[in-house]
N, C-alpha and C. Protein backbone atom coordinates (compact mmCIF):
# COMPACT_ATOMS: atom_id res chain seq x y z
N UNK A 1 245.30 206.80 133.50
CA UNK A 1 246.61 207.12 134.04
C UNK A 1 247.58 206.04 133.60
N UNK A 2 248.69 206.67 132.94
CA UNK A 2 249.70 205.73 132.86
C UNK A 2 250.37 204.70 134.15
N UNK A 3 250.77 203.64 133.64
CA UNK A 3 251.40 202.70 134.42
C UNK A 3 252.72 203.05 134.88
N UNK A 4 253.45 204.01 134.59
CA UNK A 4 254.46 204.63 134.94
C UNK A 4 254.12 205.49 136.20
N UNK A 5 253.18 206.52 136.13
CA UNK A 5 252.59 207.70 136.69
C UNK A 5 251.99 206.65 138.27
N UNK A 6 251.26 205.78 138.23
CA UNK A 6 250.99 204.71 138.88
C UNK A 6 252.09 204.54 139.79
N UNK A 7 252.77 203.82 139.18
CA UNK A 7 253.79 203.79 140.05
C UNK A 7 254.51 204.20 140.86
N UNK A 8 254.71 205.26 140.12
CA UNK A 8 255.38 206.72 140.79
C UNK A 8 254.68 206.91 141.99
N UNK A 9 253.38 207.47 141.87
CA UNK A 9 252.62 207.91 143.08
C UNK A 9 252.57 206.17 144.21
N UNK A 10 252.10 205.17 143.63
CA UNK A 10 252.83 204.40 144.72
C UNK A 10 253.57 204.24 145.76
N UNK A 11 254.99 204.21 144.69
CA UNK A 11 256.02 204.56 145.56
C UNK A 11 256.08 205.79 146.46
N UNK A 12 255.51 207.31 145.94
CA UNK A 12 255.65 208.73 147.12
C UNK A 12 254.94 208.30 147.96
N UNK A 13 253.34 207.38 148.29
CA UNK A 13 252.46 207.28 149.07
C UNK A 13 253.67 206.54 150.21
N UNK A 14 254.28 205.48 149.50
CA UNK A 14 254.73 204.01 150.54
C UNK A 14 255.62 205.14 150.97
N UNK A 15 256.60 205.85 150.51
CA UNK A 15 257.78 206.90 151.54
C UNK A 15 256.76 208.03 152.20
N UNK A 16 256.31 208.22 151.63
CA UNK A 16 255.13 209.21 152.64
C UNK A 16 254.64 208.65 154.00
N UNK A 17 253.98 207.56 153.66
CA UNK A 17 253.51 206.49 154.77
C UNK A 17 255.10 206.20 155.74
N UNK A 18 255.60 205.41 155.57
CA UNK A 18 256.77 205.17 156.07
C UNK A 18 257.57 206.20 157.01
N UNK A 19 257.48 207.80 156.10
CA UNK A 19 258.45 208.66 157.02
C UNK A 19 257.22 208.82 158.45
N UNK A 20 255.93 208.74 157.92
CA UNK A 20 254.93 209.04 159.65
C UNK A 20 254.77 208.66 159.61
N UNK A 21 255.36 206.82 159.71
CA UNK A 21 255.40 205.87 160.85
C UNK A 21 256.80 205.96 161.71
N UNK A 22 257.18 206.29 160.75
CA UNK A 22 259.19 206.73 161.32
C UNK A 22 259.40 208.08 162.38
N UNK A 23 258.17 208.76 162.53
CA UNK A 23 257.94 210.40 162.96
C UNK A 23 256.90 209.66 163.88
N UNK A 24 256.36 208.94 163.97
CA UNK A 24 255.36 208.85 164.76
C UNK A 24 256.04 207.80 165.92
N UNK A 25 257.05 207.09 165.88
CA UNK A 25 258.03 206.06 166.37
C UNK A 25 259.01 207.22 167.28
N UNK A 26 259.53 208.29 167.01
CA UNK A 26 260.20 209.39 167.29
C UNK A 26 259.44 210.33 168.03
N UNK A 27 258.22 210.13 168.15
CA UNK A 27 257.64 211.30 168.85
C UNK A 27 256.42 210.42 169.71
N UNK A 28 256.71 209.15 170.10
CA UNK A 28 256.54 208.25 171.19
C UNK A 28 254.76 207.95 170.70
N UNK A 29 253.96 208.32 169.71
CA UNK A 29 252.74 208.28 169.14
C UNK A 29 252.39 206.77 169.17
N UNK A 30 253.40 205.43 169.20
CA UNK A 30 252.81 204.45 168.98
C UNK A 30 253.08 203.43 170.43
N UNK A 31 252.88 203.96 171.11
CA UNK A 31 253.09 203.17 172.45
C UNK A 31 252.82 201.91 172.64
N UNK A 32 251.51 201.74 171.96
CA UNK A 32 251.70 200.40 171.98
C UNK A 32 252.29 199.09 171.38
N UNK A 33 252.42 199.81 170.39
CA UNK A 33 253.80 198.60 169.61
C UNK A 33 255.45 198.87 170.29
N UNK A 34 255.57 199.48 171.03
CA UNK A 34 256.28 199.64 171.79
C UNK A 34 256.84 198.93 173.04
N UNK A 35 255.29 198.56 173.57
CA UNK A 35 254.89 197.98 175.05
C UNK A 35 255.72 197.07 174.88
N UNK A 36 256.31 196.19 176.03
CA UNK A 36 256.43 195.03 176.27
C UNK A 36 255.75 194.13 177.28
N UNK A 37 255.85 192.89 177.20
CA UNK A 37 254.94 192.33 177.97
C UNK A 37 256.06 191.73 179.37
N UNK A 38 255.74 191.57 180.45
CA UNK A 38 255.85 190.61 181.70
C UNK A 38 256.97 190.17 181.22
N UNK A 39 257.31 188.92 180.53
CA UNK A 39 257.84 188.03 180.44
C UNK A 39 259.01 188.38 179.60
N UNK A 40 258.56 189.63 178.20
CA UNK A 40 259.40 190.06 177.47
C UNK A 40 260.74 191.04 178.33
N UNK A 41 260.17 191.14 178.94
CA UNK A 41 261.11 192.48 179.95
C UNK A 41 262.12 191.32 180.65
N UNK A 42 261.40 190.99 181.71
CA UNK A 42 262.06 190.25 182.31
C UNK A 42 263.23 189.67 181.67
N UNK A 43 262.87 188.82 180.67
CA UNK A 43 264.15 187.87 180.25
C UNK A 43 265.17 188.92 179.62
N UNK A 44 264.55 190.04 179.48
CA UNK A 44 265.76 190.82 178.74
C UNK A 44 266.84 191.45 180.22
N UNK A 45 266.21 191.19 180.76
CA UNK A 45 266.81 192.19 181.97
C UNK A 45 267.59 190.91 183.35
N UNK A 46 266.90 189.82 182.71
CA UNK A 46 268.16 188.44 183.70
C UNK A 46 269.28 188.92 182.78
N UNK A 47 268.89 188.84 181.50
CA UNK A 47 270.31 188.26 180.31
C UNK A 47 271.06 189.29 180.47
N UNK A 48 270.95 190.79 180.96
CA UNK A 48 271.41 192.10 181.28
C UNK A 48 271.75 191.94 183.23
N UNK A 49 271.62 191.05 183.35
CA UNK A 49 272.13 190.65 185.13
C UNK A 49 271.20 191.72 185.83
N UNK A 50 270.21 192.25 185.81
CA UNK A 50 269.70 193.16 186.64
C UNK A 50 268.90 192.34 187.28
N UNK A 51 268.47 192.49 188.67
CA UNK A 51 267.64 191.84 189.59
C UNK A 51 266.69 192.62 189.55
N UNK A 52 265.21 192.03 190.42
CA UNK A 52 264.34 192.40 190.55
C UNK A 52 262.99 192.24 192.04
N UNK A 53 263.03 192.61 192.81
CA UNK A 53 262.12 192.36 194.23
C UNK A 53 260.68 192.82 193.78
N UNK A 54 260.10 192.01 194.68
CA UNK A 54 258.73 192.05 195.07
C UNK A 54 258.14 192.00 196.45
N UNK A 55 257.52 192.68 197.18
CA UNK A 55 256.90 192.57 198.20
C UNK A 55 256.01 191.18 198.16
N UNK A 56 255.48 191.16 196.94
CA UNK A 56 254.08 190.58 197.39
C UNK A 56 254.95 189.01 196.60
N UNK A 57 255.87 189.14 196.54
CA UNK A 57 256.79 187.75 195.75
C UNK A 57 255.74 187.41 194.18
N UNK A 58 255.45 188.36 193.41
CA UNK A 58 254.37 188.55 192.72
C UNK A 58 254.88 189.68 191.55
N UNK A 59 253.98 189.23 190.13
CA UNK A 59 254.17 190.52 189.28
C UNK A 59 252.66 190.56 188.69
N UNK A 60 251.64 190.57 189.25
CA UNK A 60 250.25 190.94 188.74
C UNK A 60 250.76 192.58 188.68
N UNK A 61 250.53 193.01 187.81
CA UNK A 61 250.16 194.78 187.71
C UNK A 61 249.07 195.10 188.09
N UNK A 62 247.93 194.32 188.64
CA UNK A 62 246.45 195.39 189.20
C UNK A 62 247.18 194.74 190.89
N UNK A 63 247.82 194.91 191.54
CA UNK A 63 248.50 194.15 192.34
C UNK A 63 249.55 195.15 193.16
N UNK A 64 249.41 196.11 194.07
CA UNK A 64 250.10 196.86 193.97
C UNK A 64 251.40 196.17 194.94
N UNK A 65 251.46 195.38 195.65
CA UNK A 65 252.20 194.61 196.59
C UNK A 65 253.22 193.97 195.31
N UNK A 66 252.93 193.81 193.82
CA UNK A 66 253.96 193.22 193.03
C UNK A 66 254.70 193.60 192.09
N UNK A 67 256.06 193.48 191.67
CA UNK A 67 256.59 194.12 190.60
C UNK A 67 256.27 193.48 189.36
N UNK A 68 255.66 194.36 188.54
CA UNK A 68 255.52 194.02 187.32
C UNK A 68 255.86 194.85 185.95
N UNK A 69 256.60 194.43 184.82
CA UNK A 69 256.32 195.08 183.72
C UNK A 69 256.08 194.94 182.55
N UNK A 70 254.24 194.44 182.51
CA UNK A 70 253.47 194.12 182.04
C UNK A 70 253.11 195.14 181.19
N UNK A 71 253.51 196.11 179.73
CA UNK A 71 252.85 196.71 179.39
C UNK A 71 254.35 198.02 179.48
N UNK A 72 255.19 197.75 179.93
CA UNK A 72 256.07 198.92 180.05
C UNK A 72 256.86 199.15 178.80
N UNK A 73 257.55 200.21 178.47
CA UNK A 73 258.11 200.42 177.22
C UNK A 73 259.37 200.41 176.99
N UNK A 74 259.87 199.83 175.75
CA UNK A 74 260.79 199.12 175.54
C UNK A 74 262.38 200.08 175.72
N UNK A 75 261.97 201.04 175.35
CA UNK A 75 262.66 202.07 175.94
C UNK A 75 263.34 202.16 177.49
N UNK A 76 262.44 202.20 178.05
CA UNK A 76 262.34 201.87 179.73
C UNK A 76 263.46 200.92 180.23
N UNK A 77 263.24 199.37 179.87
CA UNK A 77 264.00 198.27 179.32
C UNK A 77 265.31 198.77 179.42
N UNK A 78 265.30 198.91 177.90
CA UNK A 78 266.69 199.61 177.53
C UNK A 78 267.79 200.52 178.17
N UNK A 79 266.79 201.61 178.64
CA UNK A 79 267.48 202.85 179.15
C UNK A 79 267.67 202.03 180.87
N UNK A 80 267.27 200.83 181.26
CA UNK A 80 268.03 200.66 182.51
C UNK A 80 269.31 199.73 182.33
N UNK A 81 268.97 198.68 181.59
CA UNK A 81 270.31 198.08 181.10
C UNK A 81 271.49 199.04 180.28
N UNK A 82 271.08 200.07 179.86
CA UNK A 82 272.09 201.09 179.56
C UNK A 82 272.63 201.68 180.61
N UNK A 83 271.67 202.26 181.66
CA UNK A 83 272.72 202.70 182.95
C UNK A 83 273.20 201.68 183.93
N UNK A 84 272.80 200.26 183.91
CA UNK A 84 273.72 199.16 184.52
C UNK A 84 275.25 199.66 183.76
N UNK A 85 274.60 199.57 182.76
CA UNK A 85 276.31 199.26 181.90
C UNK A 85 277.39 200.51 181.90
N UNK A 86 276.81 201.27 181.76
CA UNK A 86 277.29 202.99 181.80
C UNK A 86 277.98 203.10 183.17
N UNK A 87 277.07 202.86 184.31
CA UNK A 87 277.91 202.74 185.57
C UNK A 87 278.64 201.38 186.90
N UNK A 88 278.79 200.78 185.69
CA UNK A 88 278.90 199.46 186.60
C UNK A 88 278.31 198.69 187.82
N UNK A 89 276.79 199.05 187.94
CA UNK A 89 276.53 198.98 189.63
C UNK A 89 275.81 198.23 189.39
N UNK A 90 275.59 197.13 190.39
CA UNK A 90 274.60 196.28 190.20
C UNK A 90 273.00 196.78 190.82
N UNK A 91 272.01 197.00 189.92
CA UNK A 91 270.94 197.14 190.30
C UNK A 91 269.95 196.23 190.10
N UNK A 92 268.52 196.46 191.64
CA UNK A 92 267.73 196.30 191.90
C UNK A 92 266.74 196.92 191.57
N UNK A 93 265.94 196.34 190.56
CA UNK A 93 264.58 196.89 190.63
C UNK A 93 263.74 196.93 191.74
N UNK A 94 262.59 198.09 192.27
CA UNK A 94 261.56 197.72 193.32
C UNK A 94 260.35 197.74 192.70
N UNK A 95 260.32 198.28 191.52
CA UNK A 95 258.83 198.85 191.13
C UNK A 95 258.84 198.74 189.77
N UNK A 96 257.65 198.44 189.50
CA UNK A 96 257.68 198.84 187.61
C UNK A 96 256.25 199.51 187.11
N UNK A 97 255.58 198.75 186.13
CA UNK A 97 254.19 199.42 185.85
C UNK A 97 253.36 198.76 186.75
N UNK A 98 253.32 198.11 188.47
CA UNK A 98 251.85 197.91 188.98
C UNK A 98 251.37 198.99 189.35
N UNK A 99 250.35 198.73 190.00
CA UNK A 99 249.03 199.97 190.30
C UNK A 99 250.03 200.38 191.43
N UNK A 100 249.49 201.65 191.86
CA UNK A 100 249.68 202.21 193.41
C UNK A 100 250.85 202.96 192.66
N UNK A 101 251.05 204.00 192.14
CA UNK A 101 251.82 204.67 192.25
C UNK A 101 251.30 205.98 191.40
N UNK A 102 251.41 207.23 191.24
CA UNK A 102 251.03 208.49 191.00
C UNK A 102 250.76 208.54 189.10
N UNK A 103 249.64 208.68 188.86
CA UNK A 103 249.06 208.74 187.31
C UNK A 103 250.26 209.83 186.65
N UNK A 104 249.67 210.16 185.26
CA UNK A 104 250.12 210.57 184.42
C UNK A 104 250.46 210.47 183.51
N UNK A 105 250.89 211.16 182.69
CA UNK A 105 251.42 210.33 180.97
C UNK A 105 252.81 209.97 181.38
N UNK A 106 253.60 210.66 181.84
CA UNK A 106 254.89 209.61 182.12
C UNK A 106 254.90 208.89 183.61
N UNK A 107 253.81 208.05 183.54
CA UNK A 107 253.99 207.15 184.99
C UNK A 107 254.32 205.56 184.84
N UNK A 108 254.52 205.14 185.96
CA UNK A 108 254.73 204.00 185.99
C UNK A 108 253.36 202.60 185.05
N UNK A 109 252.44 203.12 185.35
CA UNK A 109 251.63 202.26 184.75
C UNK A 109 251.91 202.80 183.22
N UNK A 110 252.27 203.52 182.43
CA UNK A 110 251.96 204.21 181.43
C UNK A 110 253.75 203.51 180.60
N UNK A 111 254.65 202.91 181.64
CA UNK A 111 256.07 202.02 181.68
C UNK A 111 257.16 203.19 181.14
N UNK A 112 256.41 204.66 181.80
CA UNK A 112 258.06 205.37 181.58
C UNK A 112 258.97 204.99 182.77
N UNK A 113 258.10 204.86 183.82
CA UNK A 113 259.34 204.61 185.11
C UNK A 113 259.77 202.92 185.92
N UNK A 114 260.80 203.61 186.23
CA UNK A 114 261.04 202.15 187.15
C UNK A 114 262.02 202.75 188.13
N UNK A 115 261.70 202.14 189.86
CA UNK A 115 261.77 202.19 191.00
C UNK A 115 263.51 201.44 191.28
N UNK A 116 264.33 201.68 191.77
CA UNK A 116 264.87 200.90 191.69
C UNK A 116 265.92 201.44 193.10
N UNK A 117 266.70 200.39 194.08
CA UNK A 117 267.08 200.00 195.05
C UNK A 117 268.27 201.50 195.03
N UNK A 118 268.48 201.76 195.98
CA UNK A 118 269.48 202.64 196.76
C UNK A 118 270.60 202.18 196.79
N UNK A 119 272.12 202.08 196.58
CA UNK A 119 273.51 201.81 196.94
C UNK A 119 274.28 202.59 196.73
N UNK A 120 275.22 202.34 197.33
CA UNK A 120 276.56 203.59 197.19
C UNK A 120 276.89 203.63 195.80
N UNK A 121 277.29 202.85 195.08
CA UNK A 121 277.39 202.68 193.86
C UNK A 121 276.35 203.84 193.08
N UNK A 122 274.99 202.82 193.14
CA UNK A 122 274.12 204.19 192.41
C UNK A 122 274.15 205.20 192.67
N UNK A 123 273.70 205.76 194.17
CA UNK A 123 273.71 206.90 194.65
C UNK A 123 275.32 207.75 193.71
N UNK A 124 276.10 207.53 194.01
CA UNK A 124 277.48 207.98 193.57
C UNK A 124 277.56 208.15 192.10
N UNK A 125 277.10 207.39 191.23
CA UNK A 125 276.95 207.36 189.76
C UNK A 125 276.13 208.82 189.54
N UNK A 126 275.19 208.55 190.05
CA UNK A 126 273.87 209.36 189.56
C UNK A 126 274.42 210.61 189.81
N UNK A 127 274.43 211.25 191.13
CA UNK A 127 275.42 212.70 191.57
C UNK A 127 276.47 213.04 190.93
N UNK A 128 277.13 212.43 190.69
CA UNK A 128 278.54 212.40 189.52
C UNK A 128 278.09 212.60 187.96
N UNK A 129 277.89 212.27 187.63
CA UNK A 129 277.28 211.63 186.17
C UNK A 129 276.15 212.72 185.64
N UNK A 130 275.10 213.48 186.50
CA UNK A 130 273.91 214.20 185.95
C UNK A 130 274.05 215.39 186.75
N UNK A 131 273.25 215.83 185.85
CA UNK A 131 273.24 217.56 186.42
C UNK A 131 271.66 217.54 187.35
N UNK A 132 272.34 218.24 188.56
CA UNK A 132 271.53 218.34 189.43
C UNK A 132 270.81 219.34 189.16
N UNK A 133 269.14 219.09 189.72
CA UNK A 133 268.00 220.13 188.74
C UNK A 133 267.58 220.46 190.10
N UNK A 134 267.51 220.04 191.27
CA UNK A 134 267.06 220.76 192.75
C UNK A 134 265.83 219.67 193.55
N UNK A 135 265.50 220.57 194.54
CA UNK A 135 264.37 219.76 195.00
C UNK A 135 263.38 219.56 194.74
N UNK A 136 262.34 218.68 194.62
CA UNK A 136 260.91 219.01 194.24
C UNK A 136 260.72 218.65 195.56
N UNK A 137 259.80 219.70 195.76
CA UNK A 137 258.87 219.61 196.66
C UNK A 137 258.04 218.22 197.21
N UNK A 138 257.93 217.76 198.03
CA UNK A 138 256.94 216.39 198.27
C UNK A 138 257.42 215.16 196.92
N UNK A 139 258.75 215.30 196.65
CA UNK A 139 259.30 214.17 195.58
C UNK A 139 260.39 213.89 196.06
N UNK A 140 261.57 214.91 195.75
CA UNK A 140 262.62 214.52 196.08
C UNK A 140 263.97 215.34 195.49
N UNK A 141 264.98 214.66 195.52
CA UNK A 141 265.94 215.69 194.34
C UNK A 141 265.97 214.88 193.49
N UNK A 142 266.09 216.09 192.56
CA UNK A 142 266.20 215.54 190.81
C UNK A 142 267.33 215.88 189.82
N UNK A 143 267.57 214.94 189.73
CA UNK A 143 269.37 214.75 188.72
C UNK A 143 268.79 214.71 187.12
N UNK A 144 269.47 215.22 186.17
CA UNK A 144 268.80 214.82 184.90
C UNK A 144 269.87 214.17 183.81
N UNK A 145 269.97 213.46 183.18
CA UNK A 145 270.89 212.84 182.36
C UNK A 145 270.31 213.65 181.22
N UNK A 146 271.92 213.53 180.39
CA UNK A 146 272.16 214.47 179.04
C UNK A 146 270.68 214.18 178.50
N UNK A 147 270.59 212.67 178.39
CA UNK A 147 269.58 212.26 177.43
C UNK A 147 267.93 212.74 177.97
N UNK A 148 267.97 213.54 178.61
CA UNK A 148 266.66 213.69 179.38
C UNK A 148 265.99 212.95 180.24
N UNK A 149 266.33 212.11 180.70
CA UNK A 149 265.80 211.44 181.56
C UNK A 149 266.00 211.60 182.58
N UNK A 150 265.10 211.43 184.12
CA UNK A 150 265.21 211.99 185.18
C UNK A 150 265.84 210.86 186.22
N UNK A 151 266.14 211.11 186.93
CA UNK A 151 266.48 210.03 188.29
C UNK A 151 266.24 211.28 189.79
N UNK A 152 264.96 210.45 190.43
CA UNK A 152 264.30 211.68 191.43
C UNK A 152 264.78 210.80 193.10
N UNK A 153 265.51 210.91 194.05
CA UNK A 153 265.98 210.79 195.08
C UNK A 153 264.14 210.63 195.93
N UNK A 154 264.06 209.60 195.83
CA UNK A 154 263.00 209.48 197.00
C UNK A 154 262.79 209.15 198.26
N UNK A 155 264.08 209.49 198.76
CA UNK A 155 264.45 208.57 200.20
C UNK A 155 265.02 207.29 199.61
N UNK A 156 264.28 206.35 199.78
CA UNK A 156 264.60 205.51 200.32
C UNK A 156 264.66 204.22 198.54
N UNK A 157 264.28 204.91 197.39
CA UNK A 157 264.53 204.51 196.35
C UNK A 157 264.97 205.56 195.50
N UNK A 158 265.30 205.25 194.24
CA UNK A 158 265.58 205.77 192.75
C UNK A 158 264.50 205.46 192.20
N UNK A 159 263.70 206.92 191.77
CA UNK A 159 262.40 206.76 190.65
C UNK A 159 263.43 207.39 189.44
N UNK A 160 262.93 206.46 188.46
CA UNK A 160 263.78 206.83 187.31
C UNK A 160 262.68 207.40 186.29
N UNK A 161 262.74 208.01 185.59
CA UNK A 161 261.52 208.69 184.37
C UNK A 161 262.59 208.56 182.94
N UNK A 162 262.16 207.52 182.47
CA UNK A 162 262.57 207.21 180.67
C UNK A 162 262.05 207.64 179.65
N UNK A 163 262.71 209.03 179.27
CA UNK A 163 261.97 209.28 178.17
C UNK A 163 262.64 208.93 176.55
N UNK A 164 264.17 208.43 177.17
CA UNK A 164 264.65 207.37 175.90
C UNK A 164 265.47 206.13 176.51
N UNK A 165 265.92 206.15 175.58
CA UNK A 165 266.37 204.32 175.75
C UNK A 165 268.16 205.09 176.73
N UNK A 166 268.64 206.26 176.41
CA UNK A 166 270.00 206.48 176.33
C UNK A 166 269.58 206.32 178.50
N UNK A 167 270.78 206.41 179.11
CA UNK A 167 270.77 206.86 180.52
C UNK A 167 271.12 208.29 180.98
């Protein structure tokens, strides 16, 4: 085989390769290069002014008394410092990926969701801002942003479900 011909196919393999890693990045396939760790979240989310509580004054994730987001996705991250900013309100996190909260592929351990504090502010954003999808049963009401993402009325918090970075 020519050294030309070589090449050629090279190069289609490396854009071949590349577009399904680029398709596989888009269709959420690589989660774990995704993840972030504890410490990575956090500092992104002081420097974004968002607060954060703990019961157990703790962020172990096998720990269900602590907030942690050890393992949550960067997306997640994102898409809350996007709706800080989108609606001016200052939020509280309550929850992130520790144990004790309901399995699934989009769950909290899995870092699509995060728990986060009740205020007039939020409350008012969220009702305003998303289209209301109704009650669920034994959940709560559910608002949905353009971008798909959910925000579910649980009493007494905001469960948020990130399925992108947008709010």
């Amino acid at each position: 085989m020519s050294t030309t011909r070589h090449t050629v196919r090279r190069r289609m393999l490396t854009v071949l390769l590349a577009t399904a890693a680029a398709l596989a990045v888009v269709l959420g396939f690589g989660t774990p290069a995704f993840a972030v760790s504890h410490s990575s979240a956090a500092s992104q989310l002081r420097a974004a002014g968002i607060g954060w509580t703990s019961s157990g004054n703790c962020s172990d994730r096998n720990n269900a008394t602590c907030t942690s987001f050890e393992g949550i996705r960067q997306a997640s991250i994102s898409g809350i410092i996007t709706f800080k900013r989108a609606s001016g309100c200052a939020i509280t996190i309550t929850a992130g990926t520790e144990t004790g909260h309901a399995g699934g592929t989009y769950s909290h351990w899995n870092g699509y969701k995060l728990d986060i504090a009740k205020t007039s502010c939020v409350n008012g954003y969220i009702t305003r801002s998303y289209t209301y999808v109704g009650y669920i049963a034994g959940w709560g009401y559910q608002y949905r942003a353009a971008s798909g993402n959910l925000y579910t009325d649980e009493g007494n918090h905001w469960d948020i479900t990130y399925y992108t970075c947008g709010c």
